[in-house]
Protein backbone atom coordinates (compact mmCIF):
# COMPACT_ATOMS: atom_id res chain seq x y z
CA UNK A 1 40.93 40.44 -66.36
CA UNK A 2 38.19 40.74 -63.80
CA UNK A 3 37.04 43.73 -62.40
CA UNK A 4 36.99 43.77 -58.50
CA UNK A 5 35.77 46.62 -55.47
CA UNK A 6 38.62 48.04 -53.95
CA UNK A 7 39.50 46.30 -50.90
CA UNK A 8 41.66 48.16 -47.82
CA UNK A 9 44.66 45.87 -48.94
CA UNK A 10 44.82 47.02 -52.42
CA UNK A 11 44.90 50.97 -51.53
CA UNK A 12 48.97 50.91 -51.57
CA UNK A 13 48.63 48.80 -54.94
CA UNK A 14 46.11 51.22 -56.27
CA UNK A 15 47.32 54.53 -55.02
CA UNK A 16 50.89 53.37 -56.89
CA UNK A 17 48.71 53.18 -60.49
CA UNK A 18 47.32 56.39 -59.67
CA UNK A 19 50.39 58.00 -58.92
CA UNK A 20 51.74 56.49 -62.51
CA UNK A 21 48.41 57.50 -64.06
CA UNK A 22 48.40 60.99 -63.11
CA UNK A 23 51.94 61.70 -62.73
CA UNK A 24 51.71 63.94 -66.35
CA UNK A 25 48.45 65.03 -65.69
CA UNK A 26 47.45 68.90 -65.98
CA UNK A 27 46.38 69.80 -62.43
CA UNK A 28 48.91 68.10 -60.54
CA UNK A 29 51.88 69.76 -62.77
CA UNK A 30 50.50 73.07 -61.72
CA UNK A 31 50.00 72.10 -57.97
CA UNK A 32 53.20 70.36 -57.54
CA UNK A 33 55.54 71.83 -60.79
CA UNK A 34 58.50 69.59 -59.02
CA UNK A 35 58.58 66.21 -60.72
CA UNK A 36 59.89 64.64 -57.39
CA UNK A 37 57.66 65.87 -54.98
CA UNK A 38 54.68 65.44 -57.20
CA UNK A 39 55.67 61.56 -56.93
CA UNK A 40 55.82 61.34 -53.33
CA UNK A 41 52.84 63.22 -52.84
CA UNK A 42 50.53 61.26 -55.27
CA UNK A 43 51.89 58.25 -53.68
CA UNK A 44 51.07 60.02 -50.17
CA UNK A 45 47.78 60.90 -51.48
CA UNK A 46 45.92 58.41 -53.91
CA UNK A 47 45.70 55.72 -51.49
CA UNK A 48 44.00 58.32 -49.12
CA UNK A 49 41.70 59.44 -51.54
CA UNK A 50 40.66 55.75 -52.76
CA UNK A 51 40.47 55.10 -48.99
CA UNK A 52 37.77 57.88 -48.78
CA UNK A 53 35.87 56.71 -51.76
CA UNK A 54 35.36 53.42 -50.36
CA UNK A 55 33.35 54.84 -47.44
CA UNK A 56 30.34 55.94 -49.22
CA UNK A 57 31.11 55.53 -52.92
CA UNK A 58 32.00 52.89 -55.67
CA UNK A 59 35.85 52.39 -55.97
CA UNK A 60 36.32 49.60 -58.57
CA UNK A 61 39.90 48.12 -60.43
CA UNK A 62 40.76 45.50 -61.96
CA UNK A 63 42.27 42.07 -60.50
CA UNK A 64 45.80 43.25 -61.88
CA UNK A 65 45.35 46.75 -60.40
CA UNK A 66 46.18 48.19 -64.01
CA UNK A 67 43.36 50.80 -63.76
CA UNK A 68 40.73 52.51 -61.08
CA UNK A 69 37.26 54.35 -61.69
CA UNK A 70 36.23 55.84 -58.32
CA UNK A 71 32.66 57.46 -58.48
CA UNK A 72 30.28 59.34 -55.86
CA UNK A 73 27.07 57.77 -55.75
CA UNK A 74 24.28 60.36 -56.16
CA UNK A 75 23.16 60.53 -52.71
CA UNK A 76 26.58 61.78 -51.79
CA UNK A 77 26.67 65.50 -50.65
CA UNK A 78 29.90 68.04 -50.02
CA UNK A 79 29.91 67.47 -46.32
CA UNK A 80 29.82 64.06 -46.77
CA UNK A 81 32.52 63.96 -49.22
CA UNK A 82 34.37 66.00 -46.71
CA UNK A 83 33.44 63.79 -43.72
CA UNK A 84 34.74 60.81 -45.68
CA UNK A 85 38.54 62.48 -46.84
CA UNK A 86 38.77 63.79 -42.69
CA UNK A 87 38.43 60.25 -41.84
CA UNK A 88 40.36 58.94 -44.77
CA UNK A 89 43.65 61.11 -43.78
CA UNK A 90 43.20 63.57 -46.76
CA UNK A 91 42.93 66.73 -44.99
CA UNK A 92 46.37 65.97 -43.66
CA UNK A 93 47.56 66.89 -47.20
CA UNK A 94 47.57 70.59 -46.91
CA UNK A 95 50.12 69.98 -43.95
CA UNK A 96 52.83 68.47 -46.57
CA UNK A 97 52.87 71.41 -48.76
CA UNK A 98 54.52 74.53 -49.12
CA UNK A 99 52.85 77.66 -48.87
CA UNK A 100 52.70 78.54 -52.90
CA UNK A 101 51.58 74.62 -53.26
CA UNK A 102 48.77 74.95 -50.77
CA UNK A 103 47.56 78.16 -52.60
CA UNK A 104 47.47 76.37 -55.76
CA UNK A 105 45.46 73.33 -54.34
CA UNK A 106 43.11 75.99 -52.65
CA UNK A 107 42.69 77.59 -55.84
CA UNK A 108 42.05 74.38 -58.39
CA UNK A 109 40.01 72.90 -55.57
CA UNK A 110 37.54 76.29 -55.23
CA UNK A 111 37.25 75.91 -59.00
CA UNK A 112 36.36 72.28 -59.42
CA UNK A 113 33.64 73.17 -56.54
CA UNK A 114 32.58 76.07 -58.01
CA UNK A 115 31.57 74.24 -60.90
CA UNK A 116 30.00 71.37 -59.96
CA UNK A 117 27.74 73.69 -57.68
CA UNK A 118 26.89 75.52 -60.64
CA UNK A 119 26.18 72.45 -62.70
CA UNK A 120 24.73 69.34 -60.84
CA UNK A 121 21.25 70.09 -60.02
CA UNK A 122 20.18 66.91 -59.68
CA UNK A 123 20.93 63.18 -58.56
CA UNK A 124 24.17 62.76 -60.85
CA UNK A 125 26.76 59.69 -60.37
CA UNK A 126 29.96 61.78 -60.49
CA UNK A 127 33.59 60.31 -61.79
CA UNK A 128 35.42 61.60 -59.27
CA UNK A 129 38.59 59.49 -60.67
CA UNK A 130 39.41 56.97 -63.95
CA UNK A 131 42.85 56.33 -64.29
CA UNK A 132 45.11 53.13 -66.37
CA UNK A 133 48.62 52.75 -65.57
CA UNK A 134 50.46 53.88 -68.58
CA UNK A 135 51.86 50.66 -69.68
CA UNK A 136 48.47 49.11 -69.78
CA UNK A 137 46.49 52.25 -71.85
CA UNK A 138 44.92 51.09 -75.31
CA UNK A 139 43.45 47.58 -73.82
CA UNK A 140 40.15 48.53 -72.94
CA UNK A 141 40.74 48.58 -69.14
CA UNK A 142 39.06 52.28 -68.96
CA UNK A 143 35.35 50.49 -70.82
CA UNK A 144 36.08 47.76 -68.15
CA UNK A 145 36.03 49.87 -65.35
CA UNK A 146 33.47 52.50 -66.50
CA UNK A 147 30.53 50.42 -67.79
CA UNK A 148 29.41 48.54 -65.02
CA UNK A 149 28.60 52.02 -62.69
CA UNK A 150 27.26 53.49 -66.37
CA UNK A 151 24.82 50.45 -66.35
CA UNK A 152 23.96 51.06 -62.95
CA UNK A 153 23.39 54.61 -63.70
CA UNK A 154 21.08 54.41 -66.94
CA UNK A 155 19.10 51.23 -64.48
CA UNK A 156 18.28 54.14 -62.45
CA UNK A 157 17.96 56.10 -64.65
CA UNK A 158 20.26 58.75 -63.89
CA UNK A 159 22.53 60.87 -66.23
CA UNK A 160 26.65 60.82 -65.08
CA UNK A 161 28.79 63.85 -65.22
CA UNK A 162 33.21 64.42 -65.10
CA UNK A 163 35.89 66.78 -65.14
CA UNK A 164 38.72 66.58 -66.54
CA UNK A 165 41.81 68.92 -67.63
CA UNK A 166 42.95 67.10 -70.46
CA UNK A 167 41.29 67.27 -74.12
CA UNK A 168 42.19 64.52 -75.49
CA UNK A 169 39.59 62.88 -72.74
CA UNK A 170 36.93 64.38 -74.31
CA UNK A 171 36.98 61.72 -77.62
CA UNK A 172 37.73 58.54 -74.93
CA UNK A 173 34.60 59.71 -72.63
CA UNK A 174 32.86 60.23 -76.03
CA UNK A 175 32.72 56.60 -76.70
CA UNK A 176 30.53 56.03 -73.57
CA UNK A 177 28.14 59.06 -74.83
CA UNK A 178 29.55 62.11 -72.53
CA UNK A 179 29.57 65.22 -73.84
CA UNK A 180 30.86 68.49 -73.16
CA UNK A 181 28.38 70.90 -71.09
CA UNK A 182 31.11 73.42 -70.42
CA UNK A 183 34.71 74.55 -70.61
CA UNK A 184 37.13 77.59 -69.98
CA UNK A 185 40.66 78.16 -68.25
CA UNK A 186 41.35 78.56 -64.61
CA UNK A 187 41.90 82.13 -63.65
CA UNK A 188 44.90 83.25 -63.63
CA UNK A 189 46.47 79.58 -65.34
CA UNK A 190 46.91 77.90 -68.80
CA UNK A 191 44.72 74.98 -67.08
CA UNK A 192 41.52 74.17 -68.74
CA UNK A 193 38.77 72.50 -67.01
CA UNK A 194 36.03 70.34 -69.06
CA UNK A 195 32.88 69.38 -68.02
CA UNK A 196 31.04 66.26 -69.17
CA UNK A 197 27.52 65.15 -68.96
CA UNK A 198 26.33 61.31 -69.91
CA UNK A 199 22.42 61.36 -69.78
CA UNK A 200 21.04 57.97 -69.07
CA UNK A 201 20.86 55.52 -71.82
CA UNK A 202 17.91 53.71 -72.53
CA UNK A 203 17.33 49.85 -73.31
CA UNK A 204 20.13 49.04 -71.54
């Protein structure tokens, strides 16, 4: 199974693994609590936000489109990020939910940026997104997809950095030597957010 850049003909492909991916996953339950609508707007979404990686980051899966890593290269700053999801379509998002959704996206979204602020001070190569299609989970498609932007990162010498809501991550980043820098629960939610920090390897 080769791994491959994302091409504009795989997003629908891509966003659909995503969508499978993610379907369970903590912050999207609490955006979108309705099973239904949280399908048709991942499957709205994903393919938007891959879209928006491709611009100015590294958006990688495999040639079976089992799995996707999206990063943001280090250069990449908030308004750029931002520039790239206007032009993507993402911003459109807000206009498909309901009022209490929107609140919740505001809310998780102010608290992912919050800490990231508080925590990259520095050139970091940020995992913006790693997700394997259910059916393919326990093959090593997530090492596939993760080491060749890790080996770019510890050529550059750079140290990588995630969040993630789910704690069983924390073990499967592990492997790839993350570690946890910080945790705690959204305000107001049962929804905890963990931090991870890779420094740079050496003799790579």
């Amino acid at each position: 199974m080769e791994v491959i850049p994302i091409q504009r003909q795989h997003l629908d492909a891509v966003g659909a693994t995503l969508t499978e991916a993610f379907m369970c996953y903590p912050i999207n339950c609490y955006v979108l609590p309705d099973a239904e609508r949280r399908r048709k707007l991942l499957l709205w979404t994903y393919p938007r936000w891959v879209r928006a990686m491709m611009f100015r980051g590294e958006a990688l899966t495999t040639s079976d489109f089992a799995g996707a890593a999206l990063w943001r290269k280090p250069e990449s700053g908030l308004w750029s990020w931002l520039w790239d999801q206007l032009r993507a379509g993402v911003l459109q998002a807000p206009f498909k939910l309901r009022p209490d959704e929107l609140w919740r996206l505001v809310k998780v979204d102010a608290e992912a940026t919050k800490r990231m602020r508080r925590s990259l001070h520095s050139p970091h190569w940020v995992l913006d997104l790693l997700g394997v299609a259910p059916e393919h989970q326990g093959k090593g498609i997530s090492r596939q997809l993760l080491e060749p932007t890790l080996a770019r990162a510890d050529q550059q010498g750079l140290p990588a950095y995630l969040i993630t809501n789910k704690e069983e991550n924390i073990a499967i980043y592990g492997r790839f030597g993350f570690e946890v820098i910080e945790e705690g629960l959204m305000s107001g939610t049962d929804v905890m957010f963990y931090e991870l920090r890779r420094p740079p390897l050496k003799n790579k």
